[in-house]
PDB file of N, CA and C in Angstrom:
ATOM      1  N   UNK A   1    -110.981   0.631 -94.591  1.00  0.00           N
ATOM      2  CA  UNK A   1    -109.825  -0.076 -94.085  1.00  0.00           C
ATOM      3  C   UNK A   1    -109.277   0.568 -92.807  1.00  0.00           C
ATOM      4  N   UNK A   2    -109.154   1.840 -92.499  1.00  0.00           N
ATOM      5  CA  UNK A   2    -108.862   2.471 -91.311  1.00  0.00           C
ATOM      6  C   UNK A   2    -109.416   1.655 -90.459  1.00  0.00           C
ATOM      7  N   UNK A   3    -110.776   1.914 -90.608  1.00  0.00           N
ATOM      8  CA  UNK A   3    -111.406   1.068 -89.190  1.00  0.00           C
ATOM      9  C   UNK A   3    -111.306   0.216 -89.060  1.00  0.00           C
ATOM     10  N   UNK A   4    -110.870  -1.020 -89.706  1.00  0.00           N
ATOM     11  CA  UNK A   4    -110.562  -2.479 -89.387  1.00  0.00           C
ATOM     12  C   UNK A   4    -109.339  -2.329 -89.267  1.00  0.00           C
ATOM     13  N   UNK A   5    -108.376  -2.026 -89.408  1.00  0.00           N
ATOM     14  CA  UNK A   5    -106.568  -1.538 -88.709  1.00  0.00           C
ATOM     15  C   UNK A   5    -107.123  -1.049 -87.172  1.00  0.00           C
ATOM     16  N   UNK A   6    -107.925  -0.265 -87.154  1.00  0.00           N
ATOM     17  CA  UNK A   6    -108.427  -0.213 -85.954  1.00  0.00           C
ATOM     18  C   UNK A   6    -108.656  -0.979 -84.775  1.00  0.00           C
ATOM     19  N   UNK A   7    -110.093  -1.763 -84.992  1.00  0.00           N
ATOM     20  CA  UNK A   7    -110.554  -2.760 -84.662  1.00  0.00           C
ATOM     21  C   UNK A   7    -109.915  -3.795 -84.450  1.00  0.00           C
ATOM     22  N   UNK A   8    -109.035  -4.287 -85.202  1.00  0.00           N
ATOM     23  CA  UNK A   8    -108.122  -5.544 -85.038  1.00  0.00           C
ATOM     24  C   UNK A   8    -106.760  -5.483 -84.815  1.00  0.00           C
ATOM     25  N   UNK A   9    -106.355  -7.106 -85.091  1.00  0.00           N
ATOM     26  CA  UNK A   9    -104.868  -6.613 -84.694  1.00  0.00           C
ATOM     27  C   UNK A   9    -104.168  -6.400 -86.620  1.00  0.00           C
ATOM     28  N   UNK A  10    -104.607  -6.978 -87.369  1.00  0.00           N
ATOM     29  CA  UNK A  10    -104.758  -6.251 -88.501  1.00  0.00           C
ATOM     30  C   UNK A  10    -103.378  -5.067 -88.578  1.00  0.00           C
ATOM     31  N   UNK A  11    -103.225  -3.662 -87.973  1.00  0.00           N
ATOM     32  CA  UNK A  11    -102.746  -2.463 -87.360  1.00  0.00           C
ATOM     33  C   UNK A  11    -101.100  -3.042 -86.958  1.00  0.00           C
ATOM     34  N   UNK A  12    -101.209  -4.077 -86.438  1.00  0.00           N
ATOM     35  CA  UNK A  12     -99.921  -4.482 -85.618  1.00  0.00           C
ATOM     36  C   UNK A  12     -98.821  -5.365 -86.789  1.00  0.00           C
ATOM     37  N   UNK A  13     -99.886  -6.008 -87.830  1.00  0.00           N
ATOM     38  CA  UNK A  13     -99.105  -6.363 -88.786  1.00  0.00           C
ATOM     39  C   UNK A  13     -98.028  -5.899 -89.749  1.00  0.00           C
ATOM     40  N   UNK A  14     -96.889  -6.358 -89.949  1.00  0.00           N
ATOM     41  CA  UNK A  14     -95.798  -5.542 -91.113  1.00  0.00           C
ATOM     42  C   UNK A  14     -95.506  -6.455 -91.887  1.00  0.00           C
ATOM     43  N   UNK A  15     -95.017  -5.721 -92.801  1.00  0.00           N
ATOM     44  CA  UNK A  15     -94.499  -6.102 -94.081  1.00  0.00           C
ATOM     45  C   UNK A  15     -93.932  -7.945 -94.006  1.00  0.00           C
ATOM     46  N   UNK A  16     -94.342  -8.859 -94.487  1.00  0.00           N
ATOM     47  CA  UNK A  16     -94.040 -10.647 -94.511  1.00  0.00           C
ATOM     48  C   UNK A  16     -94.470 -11.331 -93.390  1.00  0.00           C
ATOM     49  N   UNK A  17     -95.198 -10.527 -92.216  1.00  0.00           N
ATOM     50  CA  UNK A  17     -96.167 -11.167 -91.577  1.00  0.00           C
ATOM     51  C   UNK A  17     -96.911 -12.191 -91.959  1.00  0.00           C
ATOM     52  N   UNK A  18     -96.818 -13.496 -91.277  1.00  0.00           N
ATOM     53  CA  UNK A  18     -98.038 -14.512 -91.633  1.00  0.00           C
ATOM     54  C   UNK A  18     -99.238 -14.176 -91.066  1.00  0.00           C
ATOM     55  N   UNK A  19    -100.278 -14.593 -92.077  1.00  0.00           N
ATOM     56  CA  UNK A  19    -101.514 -14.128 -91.870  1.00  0.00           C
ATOM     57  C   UNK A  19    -102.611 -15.343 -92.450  1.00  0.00           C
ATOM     58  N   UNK A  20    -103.498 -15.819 -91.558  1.00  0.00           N
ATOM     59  CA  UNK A  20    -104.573 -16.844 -92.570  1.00  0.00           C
ATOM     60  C   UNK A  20    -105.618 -15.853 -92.850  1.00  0.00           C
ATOM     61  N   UNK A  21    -105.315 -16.778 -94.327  1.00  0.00           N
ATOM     62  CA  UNK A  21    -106.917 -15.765 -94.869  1.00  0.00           C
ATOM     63  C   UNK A  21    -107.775 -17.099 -95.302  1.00  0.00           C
ATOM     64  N   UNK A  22    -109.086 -16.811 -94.873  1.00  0.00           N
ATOM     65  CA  UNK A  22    -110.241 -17.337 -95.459  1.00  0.00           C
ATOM     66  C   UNK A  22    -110.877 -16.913 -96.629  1.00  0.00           C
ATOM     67  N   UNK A  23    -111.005 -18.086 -97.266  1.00  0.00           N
ATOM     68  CA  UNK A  23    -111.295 -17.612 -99.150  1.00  0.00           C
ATOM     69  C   UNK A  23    -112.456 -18.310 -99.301  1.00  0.00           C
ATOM     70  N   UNK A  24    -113.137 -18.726 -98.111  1.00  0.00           N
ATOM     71  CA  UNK A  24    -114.227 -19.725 -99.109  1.00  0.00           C
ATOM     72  C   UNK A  24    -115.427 -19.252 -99.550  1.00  0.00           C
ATOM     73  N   UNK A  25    -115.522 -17.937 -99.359  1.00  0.00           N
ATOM     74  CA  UNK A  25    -116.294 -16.732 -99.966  1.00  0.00           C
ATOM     75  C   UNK A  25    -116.388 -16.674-101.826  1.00  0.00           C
ATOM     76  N   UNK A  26    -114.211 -16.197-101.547  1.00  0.00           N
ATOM     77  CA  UNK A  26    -114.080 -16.415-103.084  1.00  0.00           C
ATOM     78  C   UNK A  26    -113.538 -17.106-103.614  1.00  0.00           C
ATOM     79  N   UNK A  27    -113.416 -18.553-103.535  1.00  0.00           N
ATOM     80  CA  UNK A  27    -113.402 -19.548-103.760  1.00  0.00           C
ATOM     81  C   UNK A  27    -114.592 -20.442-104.221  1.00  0.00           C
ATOM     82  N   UNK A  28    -115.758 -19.768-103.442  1.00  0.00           N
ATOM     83  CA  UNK A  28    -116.778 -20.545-104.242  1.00  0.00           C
ATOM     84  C   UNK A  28    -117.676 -19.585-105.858  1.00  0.00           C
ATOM     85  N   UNK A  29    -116.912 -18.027-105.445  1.00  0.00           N
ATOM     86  CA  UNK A  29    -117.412 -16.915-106.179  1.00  0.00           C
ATOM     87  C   UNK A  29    -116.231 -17.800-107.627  1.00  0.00           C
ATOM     88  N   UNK A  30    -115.033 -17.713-107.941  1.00  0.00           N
ATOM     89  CA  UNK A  30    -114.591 -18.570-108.705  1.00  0.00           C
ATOM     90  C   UNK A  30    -114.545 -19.439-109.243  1.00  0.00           C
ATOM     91  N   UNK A  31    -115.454 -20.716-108.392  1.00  0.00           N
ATOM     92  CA  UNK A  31    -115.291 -21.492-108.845  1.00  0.00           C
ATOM     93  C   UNK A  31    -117.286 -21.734-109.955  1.00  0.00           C
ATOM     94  N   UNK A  32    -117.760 -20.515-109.566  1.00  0.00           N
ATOM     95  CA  UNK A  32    -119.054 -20.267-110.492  1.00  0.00           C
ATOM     96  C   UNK A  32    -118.593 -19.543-111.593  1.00  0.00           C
ATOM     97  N   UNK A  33    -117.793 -18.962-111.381  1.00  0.00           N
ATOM     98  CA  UNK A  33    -116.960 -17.913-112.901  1.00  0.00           C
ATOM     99  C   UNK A  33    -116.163 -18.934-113.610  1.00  0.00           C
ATOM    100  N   UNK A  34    -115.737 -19.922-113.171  1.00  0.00           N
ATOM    101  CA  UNK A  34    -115.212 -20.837-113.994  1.00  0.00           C
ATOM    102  C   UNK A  34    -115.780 -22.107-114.394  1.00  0.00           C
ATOM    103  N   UNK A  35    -116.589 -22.510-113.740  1.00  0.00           N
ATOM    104  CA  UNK A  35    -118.110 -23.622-114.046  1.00  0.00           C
ATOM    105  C   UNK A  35    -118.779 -23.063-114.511  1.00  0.00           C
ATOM    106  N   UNK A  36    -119.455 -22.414-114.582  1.00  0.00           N
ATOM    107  CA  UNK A  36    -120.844 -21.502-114.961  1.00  0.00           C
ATOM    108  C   UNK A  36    -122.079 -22.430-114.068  1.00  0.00           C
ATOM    109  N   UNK A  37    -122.445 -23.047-114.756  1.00  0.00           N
ATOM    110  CA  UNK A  37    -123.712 -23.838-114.564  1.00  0.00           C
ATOM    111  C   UNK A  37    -123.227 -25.663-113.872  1.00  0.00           C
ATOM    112  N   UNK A  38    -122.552 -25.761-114.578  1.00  0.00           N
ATOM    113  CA  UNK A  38    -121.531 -26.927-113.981  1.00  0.00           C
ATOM    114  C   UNK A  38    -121.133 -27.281-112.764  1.00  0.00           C
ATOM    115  N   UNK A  39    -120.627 -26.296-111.454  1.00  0.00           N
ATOM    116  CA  UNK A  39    -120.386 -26.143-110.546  1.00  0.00           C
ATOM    117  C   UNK A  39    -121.094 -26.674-109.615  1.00  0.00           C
ATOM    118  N   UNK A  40    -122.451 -25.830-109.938  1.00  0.00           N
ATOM    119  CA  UNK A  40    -123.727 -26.434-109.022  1.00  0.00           C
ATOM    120  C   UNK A  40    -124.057 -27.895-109.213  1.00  0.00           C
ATOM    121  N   UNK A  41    -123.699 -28.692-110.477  1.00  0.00           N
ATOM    122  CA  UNK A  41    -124.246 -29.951-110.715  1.00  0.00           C
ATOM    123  C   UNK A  41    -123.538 -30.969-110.273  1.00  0.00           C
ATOM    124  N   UNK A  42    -122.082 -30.729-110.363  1.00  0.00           N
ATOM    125  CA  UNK A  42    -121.480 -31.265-110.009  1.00  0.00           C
ATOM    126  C   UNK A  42    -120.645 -31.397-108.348  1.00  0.00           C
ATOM    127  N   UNK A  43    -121.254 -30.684-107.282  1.00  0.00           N
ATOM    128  CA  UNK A  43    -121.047 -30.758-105.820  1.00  0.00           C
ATOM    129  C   UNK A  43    -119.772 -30.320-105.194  1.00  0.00           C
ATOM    130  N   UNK A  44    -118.984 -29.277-106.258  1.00  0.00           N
ATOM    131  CA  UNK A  44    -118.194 -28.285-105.947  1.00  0.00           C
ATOM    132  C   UNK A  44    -116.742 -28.732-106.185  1.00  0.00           C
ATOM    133  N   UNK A  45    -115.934 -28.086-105.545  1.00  0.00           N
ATOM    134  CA  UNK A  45    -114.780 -28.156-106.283  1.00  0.00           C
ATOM    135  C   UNK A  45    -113.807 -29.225-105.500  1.00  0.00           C
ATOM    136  N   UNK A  46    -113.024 -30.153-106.025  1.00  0.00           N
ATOM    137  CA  UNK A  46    -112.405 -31.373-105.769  1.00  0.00           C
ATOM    138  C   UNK A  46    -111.199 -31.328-106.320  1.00  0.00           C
ATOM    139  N   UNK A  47    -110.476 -32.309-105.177  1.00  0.00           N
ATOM    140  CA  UNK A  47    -109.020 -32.121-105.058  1.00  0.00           C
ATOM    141  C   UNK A  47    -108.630 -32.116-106.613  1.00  0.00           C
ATOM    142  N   UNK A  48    -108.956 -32.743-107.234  1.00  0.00           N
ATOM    143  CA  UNK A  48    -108.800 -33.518-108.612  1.00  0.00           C
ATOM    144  C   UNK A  48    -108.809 -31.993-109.988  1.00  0.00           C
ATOM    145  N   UNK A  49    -109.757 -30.900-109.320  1.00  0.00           N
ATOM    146  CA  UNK A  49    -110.196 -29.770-109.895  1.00  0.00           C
ATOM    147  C   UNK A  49    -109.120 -28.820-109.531  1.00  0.00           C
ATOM    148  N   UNK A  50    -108.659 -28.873-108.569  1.00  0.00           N
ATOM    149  CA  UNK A  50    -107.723 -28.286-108.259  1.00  0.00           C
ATOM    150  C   UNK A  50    -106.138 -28.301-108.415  1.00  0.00           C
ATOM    151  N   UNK A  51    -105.958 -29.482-108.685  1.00  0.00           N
ATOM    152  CA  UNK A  51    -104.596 -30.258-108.887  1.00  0.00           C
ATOM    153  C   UNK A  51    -104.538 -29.569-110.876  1.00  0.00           C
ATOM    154  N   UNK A  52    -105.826 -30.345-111.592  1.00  0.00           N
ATOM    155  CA  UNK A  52    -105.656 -29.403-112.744  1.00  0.00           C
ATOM    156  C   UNK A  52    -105.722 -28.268-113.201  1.00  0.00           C
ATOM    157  N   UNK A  53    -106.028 -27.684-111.985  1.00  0.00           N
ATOM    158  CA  UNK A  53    -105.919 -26.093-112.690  1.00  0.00           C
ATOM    159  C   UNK A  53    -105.122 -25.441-112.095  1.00  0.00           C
ATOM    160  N   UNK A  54    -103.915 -26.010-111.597  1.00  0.00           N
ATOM    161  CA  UNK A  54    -102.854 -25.286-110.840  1.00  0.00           C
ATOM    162  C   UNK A  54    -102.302 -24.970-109.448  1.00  0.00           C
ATOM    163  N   UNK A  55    -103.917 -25.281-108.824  1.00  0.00           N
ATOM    164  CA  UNK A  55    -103.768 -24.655-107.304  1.00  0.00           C
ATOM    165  C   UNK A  55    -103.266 -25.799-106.253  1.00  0.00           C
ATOM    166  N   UNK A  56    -102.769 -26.975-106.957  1.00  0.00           N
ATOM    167  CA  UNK A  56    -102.133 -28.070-105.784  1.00  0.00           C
ATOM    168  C   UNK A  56    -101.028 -28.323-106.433  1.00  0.00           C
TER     169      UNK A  56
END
C-alpha cells in the first residue's frame, strides 16, 4: 500500500473523500460464491438479482 499512496493520487485523499471504486472483479468473484454453478448458466447477474438481494 505505501507504494500505491505513492504512485497515485490515492496519498492526497482524507478521511470522506469521494472515491469510485471498480468492483467488477469482485462482483463477478461473488456473484460465483453465491451461484455456484448457476451463475455461469444463467448470463450473470441482473437488475432483478440485485434488487433481491439487497443491493438496489
Amino acid at each position: 500500500v505505501p507504494h500505491t499512496l505513492q504512485v497515485t493520487t490515492m496519498g492526497e485523499l482524507k478521511a470522506g473523500s469521494t472515491v469510485n471504486l471498480e468492483v467488477d472483479v469482485v462482483a463477478r468473484y461473488l456473484e460465483r460464491l453465491m451461484l455456484g454453478d448457476k451463475a455461469a448458466s444463467t448470463g450473470g447477474i441482473t437488475e432483478s438479482f440485485l434488487k433481491q438481494h439487497g443491493y438496489v
